[in-house]
Protein backbone atom coordinates (compact mmCIF):
# COMPACT_ATOMS: atom_id res chain seq x y z
CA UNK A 1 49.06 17.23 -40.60
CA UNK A 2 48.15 19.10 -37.29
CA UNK A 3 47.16 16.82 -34.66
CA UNK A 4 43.27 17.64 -33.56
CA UNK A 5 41.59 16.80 -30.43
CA UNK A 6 38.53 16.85 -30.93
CA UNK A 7 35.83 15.98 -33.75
CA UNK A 8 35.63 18.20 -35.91
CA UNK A 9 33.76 16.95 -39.68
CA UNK A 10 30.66 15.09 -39.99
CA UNK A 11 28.74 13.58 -42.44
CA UNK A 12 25.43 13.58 -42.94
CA UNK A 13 23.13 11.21 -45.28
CA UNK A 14 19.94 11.56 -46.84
CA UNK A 15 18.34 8.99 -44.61
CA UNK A 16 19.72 10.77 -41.82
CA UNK A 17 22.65 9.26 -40.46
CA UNK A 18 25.78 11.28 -39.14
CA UNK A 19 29.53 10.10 -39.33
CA UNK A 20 31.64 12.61 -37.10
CA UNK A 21 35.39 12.45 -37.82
CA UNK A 22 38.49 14.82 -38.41
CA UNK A 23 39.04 17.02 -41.28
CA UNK A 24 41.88 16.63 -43.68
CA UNK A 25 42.51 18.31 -47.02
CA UNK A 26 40.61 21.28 -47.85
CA UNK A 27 37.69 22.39 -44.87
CA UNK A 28 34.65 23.63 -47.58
CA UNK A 29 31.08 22.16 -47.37
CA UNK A 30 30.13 19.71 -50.08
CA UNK A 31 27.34 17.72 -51.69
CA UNK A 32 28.35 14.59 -53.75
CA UNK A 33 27.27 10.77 -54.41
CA UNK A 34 28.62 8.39 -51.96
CA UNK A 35 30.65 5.19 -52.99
CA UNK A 36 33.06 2.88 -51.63
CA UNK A 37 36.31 1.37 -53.20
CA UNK A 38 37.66 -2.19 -52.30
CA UNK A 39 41.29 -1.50 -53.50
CA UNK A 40 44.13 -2.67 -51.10
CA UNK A 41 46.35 -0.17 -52.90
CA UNK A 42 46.32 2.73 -55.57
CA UNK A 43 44.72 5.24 -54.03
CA UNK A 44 46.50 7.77 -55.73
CA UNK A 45 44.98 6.80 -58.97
CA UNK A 46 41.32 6.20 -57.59
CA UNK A 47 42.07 10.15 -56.27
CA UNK A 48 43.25 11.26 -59.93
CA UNK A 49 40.87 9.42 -61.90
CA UNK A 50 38.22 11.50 -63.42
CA UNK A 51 35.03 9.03 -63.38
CA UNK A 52 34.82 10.29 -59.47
CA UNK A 53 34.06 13.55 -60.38
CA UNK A 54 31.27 14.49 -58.38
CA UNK A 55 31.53 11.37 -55.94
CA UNK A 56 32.87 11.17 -52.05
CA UNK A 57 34.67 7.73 -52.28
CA UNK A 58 34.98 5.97 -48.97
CA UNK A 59 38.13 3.67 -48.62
CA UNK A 60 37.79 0.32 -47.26
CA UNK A 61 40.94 -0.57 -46.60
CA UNK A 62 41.40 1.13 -43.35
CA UNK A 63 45.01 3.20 -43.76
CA UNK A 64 45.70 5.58 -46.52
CA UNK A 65 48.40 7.48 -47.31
CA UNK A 66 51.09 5.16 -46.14
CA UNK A 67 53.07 5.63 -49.52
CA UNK A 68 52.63 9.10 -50.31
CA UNK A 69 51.77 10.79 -54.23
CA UNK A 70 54.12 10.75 -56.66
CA UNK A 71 53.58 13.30 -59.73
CA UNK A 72 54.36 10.00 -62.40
CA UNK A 73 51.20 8.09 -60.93
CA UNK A 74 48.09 10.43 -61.81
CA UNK A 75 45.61 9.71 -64.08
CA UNK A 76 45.09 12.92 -64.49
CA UNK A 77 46.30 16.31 -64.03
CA UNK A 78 43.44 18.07 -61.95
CA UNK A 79 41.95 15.34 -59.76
CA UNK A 80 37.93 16.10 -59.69
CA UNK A 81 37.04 13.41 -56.71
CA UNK A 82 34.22 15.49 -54.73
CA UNK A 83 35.66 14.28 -51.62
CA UNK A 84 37.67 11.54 -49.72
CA UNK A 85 36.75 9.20 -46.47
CA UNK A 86 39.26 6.78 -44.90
CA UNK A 87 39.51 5.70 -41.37
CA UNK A 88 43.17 6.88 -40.97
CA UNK A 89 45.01 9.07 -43.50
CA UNK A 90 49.25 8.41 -42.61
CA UNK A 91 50.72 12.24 -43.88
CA UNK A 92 54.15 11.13 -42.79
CA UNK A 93 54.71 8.71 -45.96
CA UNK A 94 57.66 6.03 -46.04
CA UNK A 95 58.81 5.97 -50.10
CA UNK A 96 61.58 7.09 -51.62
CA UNK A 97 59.10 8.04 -54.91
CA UNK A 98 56.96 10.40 -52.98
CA UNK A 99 56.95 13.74 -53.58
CA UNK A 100 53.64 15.08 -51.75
CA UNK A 101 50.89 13.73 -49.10
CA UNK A 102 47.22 13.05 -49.49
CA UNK A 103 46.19 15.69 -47.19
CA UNK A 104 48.33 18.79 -49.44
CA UNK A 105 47.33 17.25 -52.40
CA UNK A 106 43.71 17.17 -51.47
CA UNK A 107 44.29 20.74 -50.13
CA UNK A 108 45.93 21.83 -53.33
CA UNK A 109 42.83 20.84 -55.29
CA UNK A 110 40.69 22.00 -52.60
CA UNK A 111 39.10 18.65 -52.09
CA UNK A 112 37.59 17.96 -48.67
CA UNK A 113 38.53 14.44 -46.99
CA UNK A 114 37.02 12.73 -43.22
CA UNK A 115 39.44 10.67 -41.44
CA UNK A 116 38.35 9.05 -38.00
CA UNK A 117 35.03 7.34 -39.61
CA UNK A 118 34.28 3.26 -39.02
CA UNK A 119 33.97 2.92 -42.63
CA UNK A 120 33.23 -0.67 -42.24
CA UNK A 121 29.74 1.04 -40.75
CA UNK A 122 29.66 3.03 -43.71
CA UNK A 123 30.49 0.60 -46.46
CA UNK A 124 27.69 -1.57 -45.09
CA UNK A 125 25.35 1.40 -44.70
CA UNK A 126 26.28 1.70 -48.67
CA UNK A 127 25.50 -1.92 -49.63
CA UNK A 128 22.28 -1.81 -47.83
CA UNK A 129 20.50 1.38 -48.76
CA UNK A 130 22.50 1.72 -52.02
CA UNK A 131 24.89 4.96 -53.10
CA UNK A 132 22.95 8.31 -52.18
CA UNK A 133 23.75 12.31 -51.54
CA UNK A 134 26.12 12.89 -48.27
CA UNK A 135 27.00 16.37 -46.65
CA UNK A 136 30.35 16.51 -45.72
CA UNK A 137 30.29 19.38 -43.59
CA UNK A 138 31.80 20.89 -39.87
CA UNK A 139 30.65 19.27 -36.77
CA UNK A 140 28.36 22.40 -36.07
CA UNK A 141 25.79 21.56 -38.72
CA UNK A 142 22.60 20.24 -37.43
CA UNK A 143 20.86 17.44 -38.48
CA UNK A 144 18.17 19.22 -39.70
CA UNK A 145 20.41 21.92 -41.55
CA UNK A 146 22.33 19.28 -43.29
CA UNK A 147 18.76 17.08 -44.64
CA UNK A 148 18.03 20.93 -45.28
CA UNK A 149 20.89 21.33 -47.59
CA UNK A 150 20.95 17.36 -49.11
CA UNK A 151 17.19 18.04 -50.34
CA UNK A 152 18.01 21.51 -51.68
CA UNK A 153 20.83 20.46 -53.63
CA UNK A 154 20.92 18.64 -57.02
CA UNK A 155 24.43 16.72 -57.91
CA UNK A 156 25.43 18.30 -61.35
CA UNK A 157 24.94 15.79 -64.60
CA UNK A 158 27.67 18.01 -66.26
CA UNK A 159 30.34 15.66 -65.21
CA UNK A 160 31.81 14.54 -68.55
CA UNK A 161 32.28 18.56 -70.18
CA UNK A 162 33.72 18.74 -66.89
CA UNK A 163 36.81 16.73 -67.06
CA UNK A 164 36.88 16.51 -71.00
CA UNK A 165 39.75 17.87 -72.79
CA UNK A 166 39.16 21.40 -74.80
CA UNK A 167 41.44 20.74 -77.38
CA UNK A 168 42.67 18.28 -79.53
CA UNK A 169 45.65 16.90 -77.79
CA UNK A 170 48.30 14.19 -79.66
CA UNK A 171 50.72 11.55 -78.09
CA UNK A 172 53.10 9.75 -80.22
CA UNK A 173 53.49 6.09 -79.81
CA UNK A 174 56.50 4.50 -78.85
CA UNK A 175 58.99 3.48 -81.85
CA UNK A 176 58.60 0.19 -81.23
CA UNK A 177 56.29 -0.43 -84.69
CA UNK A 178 58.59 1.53 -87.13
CA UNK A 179 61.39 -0.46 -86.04
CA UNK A 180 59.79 -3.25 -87.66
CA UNK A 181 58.49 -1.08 -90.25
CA UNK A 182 54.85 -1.67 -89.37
CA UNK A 183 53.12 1.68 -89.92
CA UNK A 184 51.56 3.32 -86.73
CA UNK A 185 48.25 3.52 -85.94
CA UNK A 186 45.94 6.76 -85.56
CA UNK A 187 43.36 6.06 -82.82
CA UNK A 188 41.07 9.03 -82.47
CA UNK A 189 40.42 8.71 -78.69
CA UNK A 190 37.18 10.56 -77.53
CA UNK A 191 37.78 11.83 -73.98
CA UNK A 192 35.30 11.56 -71.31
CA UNK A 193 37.44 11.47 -68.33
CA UNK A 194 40.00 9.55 -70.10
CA UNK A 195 42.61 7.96 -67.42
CA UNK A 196 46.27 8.73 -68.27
CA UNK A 197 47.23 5.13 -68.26
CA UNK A 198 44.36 3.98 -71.23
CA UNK A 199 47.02 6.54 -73.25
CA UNK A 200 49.90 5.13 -71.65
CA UNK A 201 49.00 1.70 -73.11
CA UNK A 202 47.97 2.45 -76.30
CA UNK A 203 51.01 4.35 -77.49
CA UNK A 204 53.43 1.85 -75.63
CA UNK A 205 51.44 -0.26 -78.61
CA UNK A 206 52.78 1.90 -80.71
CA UNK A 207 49.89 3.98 -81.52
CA UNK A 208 49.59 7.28 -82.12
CA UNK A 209 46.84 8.91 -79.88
CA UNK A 210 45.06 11.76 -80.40
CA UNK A 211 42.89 12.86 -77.62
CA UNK A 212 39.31 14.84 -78.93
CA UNK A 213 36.61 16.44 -76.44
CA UNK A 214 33.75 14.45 -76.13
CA UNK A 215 31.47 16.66 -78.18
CA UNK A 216 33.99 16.41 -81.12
CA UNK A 217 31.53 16.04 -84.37
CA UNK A 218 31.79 13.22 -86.68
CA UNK A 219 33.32 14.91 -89.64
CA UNK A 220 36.48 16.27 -87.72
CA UNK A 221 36.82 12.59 -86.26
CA UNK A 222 36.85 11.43 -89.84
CA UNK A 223 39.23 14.72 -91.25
CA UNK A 224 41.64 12.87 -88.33
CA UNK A 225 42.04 10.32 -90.61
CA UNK A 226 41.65 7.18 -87.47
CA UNK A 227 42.49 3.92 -88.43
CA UNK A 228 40.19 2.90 -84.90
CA UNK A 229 38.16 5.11 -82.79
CA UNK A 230 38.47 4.80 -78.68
CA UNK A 231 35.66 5.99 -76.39
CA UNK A 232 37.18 6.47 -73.14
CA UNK A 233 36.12 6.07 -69.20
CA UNK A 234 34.42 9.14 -67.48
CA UNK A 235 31.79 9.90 -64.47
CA UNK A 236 27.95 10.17 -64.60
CA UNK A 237 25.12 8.59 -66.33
CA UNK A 238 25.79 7.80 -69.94
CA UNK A 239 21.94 9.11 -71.49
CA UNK A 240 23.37 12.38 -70.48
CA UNK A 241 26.34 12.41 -73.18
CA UNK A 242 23.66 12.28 -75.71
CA UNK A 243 26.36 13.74 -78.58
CA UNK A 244 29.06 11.30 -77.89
CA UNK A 245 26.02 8.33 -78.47
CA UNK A 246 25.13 10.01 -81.66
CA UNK A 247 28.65 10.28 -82.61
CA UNK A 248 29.07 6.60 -82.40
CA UNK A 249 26.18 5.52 -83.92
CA UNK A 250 27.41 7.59 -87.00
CA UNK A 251 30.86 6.36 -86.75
CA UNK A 252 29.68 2.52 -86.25
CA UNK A 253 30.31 0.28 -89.11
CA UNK A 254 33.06 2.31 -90.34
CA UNK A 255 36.25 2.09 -88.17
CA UNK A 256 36.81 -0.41 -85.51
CA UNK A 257 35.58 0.68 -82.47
CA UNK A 258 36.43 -0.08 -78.66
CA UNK A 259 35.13 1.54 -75.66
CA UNK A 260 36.02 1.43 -71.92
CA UNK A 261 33.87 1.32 -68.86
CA UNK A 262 31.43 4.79 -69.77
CA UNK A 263 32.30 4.45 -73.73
CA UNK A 264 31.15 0.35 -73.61
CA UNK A 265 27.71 2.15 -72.32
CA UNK A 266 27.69 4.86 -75.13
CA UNK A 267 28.01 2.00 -77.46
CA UNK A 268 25.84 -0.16 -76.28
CA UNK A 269 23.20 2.62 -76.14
CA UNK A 270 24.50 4.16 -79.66
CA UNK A 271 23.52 0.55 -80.65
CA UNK A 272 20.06 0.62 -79.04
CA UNK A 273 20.73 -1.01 -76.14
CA UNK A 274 19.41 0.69 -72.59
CA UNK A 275 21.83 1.05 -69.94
CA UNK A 276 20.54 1.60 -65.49
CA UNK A 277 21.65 2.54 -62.58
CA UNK A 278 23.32 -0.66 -60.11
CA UNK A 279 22.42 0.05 -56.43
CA UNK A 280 26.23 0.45 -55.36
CA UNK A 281 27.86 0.13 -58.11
CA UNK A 282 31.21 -1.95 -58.56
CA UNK A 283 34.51 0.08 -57.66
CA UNK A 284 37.43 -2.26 -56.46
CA UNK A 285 40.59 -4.44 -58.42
CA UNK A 286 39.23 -7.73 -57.66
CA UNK A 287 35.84 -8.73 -59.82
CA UNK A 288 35.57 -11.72 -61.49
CA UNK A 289 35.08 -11.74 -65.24
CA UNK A 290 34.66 -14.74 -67.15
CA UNK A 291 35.13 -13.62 -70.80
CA UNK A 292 32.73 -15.97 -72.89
CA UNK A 293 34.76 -17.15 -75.89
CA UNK A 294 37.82 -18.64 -73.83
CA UNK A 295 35.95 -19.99 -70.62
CA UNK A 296 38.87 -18.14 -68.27
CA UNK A 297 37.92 -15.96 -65.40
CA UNK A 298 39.60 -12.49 -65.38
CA UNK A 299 40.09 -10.48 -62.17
CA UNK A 300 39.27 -7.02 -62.93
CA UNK A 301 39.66 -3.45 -61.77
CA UNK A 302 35.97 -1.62 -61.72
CA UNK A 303 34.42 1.81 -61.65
CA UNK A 304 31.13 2.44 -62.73
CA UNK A 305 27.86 3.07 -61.26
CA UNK A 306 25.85 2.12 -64.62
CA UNK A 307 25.66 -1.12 -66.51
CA UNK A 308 24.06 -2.24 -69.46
CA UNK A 309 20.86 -4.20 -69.81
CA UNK A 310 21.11 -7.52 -71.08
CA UNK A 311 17.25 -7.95 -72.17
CA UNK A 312 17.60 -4.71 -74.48
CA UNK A 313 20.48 -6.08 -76.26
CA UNK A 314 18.46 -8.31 -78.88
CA UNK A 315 17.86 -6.70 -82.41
CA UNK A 316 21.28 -4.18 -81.52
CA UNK A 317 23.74 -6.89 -83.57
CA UNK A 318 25.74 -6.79 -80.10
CA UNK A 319 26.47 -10.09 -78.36
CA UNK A 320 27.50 -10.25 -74.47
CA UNK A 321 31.05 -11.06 -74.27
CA UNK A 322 32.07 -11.01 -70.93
CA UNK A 323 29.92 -11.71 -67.38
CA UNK A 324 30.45 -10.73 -64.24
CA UNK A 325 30.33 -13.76 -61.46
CA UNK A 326 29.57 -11.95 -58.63
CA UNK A 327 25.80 -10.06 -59.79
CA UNK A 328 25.32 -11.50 -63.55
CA UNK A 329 25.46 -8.20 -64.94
CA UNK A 330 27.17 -7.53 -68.59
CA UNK A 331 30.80 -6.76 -68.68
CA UNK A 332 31.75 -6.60 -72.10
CA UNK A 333 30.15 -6.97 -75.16
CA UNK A 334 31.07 -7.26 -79.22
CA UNK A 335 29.71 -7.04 -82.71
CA UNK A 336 32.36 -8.73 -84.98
CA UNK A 337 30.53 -7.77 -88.63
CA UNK A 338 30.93 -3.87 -87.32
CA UNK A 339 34.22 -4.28 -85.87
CA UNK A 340 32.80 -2.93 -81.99
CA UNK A 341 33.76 -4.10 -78.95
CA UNK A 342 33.69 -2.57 -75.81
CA UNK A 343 34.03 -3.82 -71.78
CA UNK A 344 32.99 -2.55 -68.77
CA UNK A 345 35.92 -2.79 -66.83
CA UNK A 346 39.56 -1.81 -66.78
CA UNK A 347 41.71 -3.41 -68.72
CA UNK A 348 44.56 -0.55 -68.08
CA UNK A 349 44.02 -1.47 -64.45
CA UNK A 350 45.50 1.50 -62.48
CA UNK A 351 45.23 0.30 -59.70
CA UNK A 352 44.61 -3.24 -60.20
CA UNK A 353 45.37 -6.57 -62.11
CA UNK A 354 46.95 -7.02 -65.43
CA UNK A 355 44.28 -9.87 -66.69
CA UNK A 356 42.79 -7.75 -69.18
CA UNK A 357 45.22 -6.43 -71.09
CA UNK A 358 45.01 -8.41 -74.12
CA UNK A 359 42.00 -6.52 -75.16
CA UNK A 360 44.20 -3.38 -76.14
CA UNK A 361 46.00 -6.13 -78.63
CA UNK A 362 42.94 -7.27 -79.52
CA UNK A 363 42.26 -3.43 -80.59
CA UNK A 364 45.04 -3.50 -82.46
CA UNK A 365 44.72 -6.33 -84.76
CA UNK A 366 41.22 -5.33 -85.33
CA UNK A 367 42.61 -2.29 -86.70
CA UNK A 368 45.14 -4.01 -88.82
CA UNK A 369 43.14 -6.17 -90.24
């Protein structure tokens, strides 16, 4: 990456704070969401994973890029991140796995990144006022200009038909069932932003996946013929996939059902629950968990800006599950008469810790059974 003398990026905040910095992947103007991520590590995967579409996510951990991107790691194939802040982006990698930097892959996808920022400034900035609309934008824009262009510009609520699939897409699972001639499973996965590595372990399961658009209706689901039905991660506010909740509340009661991070809030509110908005949300691979039933505390990897309301969930037949110790709020919850269950966290963690991983065998015996 060329060395530059000089500032050169700013951004700007809608209660009118400036970051200057240095400009990295691709140079255009953009409006987003800002958030911050905790993660030591993975920042490859927080880059490629679709729920960010829309968002400028601002590294804490102050050097990024040290390992480079290697094509086996994404989550998915067009990463839809709005934009990228660190305080130092390395585009000299040391791995022998690395195939391309941060800065040409950003460029390639013509995503705009800010290196040079205190993001410990920032991050607290975050936490204090909450997540909000930033400009990132070139160091000639005015204040005024850029609280100009932040109150003239909406973020999209298109986010999920964004990154959904358009087709019906199918993975076979591994071979590892009909060698013990256990028939494979269907699971009729409804993308929202689905991360690659939700797919990854579900056919290492041996199941077969097939991957449907979000707006998939209820009778091709059933022509499918599932044995389970997965609703998948994705970006945004959940009331705005209003056919995806209607989908599931047509579909509850009659397959087993589990949803991830965005699909445990369309079930919740296909169930009648209400889901709002957290002030920063959660977006890091170390919350605490404690899942109800056992007692044990589970340290999970998070993305979500929503959560669901625990005083709406009476009269829905779902029961909390899992809490989270650091705010209280609901991270999983279940009804066993249905066969539903859903979490708010990661249990594919990429990045993050392998805790939670059970509940994809959970998903499987509920299907068997």
């Amino acid at each position: 990456m060329q060395t530059i003398n000089d500032f050169n990026r700013k951004i700007i905040l809608e209660d009118g704070s400036e970051y200057s910095g240095y400009a990295f992947g691709d140079s255009e103007d953009k409006v987003c969401e800002i958030v911050f991520n905790t993660s030591m590590v993975g920042y490859q995967e927080i880059i490629s994973d679709p729920s960010y579409t829309y968002q400028a996510v601002v590294m804490t951990y102050p050097l990024i890029g040290n390992y480079g991107m290697a094509s086996e790691d994404y989550e998915t194939v067009v990463p839809t991140i709005g934009a990228l802040i660190v305080r130092e982006i390395n585009d000299e990698p040391s791995n022998f796995r690395s195939e391309e930097t941060v800065n040409s892959v950003l460029n390639n996808f013509k995503i705009p990144g800010i290196y040079g920022i205190d993001t410990r400034k920032l991050t607290r900035s975050i936490r204090d006022l909450g997540s909000r609309k930033v400009l990132i934008t070139n160091i000639t824009t005015s204040l005024e200009e850029g609280m100009e262009i932040l109150k003239n510009t909406e973020i999209p609520r298109d986010s999920v038909s964004k990154v959904s699939c358009k087709e019906i897409i199918s993975y076979p699972g591994s071979n590892a069932t009909s060698i013990s001639n256990v028939r494979p499973l269907n699971v009729v996965a409804i993308d929202c932003g689905m991360k690659q590595n939700i797919v990854r372990s579900l056919t290492a399961r041996g199941c077969n996946v097939i991957k449907v658009p979000y707006d998939t209706s209820v009778s091709d689901i059933v022509r499918l013929n599932p044995d389970g039905i997965f609703i998948s991660n994705g970006p945004g506010d959940p009331t705005d996939v209003k056919v995806t909740i209607e989908t599931i509340r047509n579909l509850k009661g009659k397959y087993p059902i589990f949803g991830i991070c965005l699909g445990h809030q369309i079930i919740s509110l296909a169930c009648g629950a209400k889901t709002y908005k957290l002030k920063f949300g959660h977006r890091g691979g170390n919350h605490p968990v404690r899942n109800i039933a056992t007692g044990k505390i589970e340290i999970t990897s998070q993305n979500h800006s929503y959560a669901v309301d625990a005083s709406t969930l009476e009269g829905t037949g779902l029961e909390i599950s899992h809490i989270n110790l650091l705010d209280n709020t609901v991270e999983g919850v279940s009804n066993k008469s249905d066969r539903i269950f859903s979490v708010q966290y990661h249990p594919e963690s990429a990045p993050g810790p392998q805790d939670s991983s059970y509940l994809f065998d959970e998903f499987i015996k509920m299907m068997r059974h």
